[in-house]
N, C-alpha and C. Protein backbone atom coordinates (compact mmCIF):
# COMPACT_ATOMS: atom_id res chain seq x y z
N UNK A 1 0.82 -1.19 0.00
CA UNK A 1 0.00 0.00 0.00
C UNK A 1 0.87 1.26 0.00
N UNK A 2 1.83 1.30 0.80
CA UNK A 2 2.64 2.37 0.69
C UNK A 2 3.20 2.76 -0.42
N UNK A 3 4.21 1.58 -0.65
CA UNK A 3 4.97 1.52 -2.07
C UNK A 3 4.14 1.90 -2.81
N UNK A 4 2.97 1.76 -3.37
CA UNK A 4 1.74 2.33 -4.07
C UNK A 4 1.51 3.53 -4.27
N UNK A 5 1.48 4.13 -3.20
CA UNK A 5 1.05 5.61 -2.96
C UNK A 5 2.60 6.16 -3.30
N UNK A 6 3.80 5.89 -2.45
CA UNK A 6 4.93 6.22 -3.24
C UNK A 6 5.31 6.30 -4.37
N UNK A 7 4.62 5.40 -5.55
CA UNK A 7 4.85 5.17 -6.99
C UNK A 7 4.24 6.21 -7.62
N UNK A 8 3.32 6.53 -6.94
CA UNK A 8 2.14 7.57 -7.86
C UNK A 8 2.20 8.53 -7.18
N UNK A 9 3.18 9.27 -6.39
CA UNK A 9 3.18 10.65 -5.64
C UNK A 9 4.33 10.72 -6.76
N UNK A 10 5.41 9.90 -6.98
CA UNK A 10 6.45 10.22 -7.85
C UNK A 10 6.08 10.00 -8.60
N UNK A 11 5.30 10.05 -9.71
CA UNK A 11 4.98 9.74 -10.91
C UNK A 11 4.37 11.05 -11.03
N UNK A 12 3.30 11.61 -9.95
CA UNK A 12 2.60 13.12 -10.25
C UNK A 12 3.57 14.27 -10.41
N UNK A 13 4.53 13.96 -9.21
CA UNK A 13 5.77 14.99 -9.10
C UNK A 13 6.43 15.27 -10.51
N UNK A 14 6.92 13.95 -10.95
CA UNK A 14 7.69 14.24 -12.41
C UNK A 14 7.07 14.42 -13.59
N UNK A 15 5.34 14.58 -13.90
CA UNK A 15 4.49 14.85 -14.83
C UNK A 15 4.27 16.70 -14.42
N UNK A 16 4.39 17.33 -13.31
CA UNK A 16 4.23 18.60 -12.80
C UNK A 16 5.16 18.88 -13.45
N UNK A 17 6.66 18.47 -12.78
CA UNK A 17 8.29 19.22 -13.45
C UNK A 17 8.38 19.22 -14.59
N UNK A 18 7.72 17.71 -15.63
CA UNK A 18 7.81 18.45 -17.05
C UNK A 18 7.05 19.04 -17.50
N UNK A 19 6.13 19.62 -17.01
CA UNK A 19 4.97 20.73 -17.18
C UNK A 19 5.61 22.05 -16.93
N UNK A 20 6.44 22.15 -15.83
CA UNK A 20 6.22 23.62 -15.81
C UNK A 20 8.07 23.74 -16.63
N UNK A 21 8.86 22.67 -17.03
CA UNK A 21 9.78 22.96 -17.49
C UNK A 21 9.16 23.00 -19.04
N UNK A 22 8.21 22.71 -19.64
CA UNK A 22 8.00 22.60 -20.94
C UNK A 22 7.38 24.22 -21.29
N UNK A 23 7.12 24.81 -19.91
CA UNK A 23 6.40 26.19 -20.02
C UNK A 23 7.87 27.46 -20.10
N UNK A 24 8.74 26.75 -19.00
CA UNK A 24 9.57 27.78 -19.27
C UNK A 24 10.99 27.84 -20.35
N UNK A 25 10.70 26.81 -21.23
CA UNK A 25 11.46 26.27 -22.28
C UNK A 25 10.85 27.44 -23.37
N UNK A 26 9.48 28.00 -23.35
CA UNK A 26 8.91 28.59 -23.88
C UNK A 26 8.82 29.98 -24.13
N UNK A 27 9.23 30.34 -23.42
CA UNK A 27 8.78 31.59 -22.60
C UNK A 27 9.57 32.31 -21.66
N UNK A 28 10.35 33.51 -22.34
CA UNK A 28 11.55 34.08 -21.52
C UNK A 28 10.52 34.17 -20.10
N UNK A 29 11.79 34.41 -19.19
CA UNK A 29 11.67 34.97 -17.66
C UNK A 29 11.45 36.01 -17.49
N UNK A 30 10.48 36.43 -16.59
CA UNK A 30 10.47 38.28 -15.99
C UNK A 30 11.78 38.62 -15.94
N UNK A 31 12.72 39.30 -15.67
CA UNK A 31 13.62 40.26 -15.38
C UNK A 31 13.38 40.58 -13.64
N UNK A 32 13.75 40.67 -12.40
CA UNK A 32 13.23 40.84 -11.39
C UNK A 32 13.78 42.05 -10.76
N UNK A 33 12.93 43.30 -10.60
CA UNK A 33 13.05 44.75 -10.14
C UNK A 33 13.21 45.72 -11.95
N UNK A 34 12.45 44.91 -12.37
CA UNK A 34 12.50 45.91 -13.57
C UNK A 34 10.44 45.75 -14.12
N UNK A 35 10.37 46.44 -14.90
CA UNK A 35 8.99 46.13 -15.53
C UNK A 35 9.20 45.55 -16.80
N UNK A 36 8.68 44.45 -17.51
CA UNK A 36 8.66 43.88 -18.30
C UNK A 36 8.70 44.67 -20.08
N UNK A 37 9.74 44.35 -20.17
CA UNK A 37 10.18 44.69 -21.71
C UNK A 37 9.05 44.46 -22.94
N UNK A 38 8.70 42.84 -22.41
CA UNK A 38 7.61 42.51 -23.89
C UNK A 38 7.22 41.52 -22.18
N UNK A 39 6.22 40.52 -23.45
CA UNK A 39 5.84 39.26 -22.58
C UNK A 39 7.13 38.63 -21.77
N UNK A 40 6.37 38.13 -20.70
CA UNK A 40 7.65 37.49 -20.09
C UNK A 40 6.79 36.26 -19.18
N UNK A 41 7.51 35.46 -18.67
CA UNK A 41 6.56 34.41 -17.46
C UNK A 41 7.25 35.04 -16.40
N UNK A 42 6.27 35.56 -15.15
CA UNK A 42 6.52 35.75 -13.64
C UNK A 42 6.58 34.49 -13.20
N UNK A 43 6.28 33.67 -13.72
CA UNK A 43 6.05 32.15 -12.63
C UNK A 43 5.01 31.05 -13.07
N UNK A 44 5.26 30.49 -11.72
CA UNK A 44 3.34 29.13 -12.10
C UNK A 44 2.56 29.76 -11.01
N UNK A 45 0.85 29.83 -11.52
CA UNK A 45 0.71 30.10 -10.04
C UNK A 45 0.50 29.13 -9.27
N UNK A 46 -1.06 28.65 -8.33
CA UNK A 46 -0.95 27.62 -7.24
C UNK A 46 -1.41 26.60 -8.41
N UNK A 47 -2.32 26.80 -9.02
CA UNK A 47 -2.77 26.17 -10.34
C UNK A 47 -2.28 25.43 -10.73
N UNK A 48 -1.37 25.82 -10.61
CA UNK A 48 -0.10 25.25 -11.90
C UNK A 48 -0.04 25.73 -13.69
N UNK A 49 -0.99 26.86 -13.20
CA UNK A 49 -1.27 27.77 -14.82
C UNK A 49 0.28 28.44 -14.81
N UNK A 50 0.62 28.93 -16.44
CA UNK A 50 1.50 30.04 -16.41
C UNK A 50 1.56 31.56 -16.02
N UNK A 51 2.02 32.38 -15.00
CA UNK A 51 1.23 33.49 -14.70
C UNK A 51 2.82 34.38 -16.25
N UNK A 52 1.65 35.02 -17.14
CA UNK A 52 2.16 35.99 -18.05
C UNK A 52 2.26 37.39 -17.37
N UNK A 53 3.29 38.14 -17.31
CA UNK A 53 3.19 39.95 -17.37
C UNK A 53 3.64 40.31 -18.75
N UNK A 54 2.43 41.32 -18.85
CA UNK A 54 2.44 41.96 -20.60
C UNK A 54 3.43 43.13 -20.22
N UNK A 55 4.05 43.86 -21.33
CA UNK A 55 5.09 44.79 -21.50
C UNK A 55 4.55 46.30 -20.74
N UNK A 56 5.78 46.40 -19.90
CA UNK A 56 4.87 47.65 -18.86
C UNK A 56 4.53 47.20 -17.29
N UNK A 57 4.58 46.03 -16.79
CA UNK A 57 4.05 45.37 -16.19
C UNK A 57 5.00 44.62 -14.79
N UNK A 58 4.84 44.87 -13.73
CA UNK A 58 6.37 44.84 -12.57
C UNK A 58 5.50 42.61 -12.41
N UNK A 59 6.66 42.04 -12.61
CA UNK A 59 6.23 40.64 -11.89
C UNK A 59 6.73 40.66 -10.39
N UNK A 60 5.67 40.02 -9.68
CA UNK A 60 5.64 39.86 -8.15
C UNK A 60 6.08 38.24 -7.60
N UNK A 61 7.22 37.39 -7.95
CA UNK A 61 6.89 36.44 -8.12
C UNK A 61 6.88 35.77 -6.92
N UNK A 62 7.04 36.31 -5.42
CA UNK A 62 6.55 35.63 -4.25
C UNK A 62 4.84 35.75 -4.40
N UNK A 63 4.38 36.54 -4.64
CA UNK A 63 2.38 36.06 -4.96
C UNK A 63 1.88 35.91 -5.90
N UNK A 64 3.15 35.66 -6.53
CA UNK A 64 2.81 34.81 -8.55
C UNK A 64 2.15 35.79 -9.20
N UNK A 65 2.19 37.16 -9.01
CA UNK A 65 1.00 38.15 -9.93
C UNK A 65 1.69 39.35 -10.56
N UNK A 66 1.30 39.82 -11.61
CA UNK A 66 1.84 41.03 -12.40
C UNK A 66 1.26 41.94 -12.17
N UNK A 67 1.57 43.17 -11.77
CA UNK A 67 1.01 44.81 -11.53
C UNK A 67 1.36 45.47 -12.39
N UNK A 68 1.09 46.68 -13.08
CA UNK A 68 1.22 47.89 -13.72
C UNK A 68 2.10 48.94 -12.88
C-alpha cells in the first residue's frame, strides 16, 4: 500500500516538473526589479497555470502576480 502511494506521488511529481519545465522552455523569464520589456513568465501560479506579465508590467513572483 505504501509503495503504491509512493509510486504515484512520484509519478505526479515528475508529470508537474515536465509541465512547468516545458512552459519555461517557452517563454523568456520576468527580469526581477525591472517592468517587463515585452511578454515574459513571472512564474506558475498555485494552479499550476502560467502566470504571463504583458510589457509595462512589474512581476511579483513571491504572490505569482503582475502589476502595472
Amino acid at each position: 500500500m505504501l509503495r503504491t502511494f509512493a509510486v504515484a506521488l512520484l509519478a505526479i511529481a515528475v508529470s508537474v516538473g515536465l509541465a512547468q519545465a516545458k512552459v519555461h522552455k517557452q517563454m523568456p523569464g520576468c527580469i526581477m526589479g525591472q517592468p517587463a520589456t515585452a511578454t515574459c513568465l513571472c512564474g506558475v501560479s498555485f494552479t499550476r497555470q502560467p502566470v504571463l506579465c504583458q510589457k509595462g508590467q512589474w512581476c511579483h513572483w513571491q504572490w505569482r502576480i503582475c502589476t502595472p
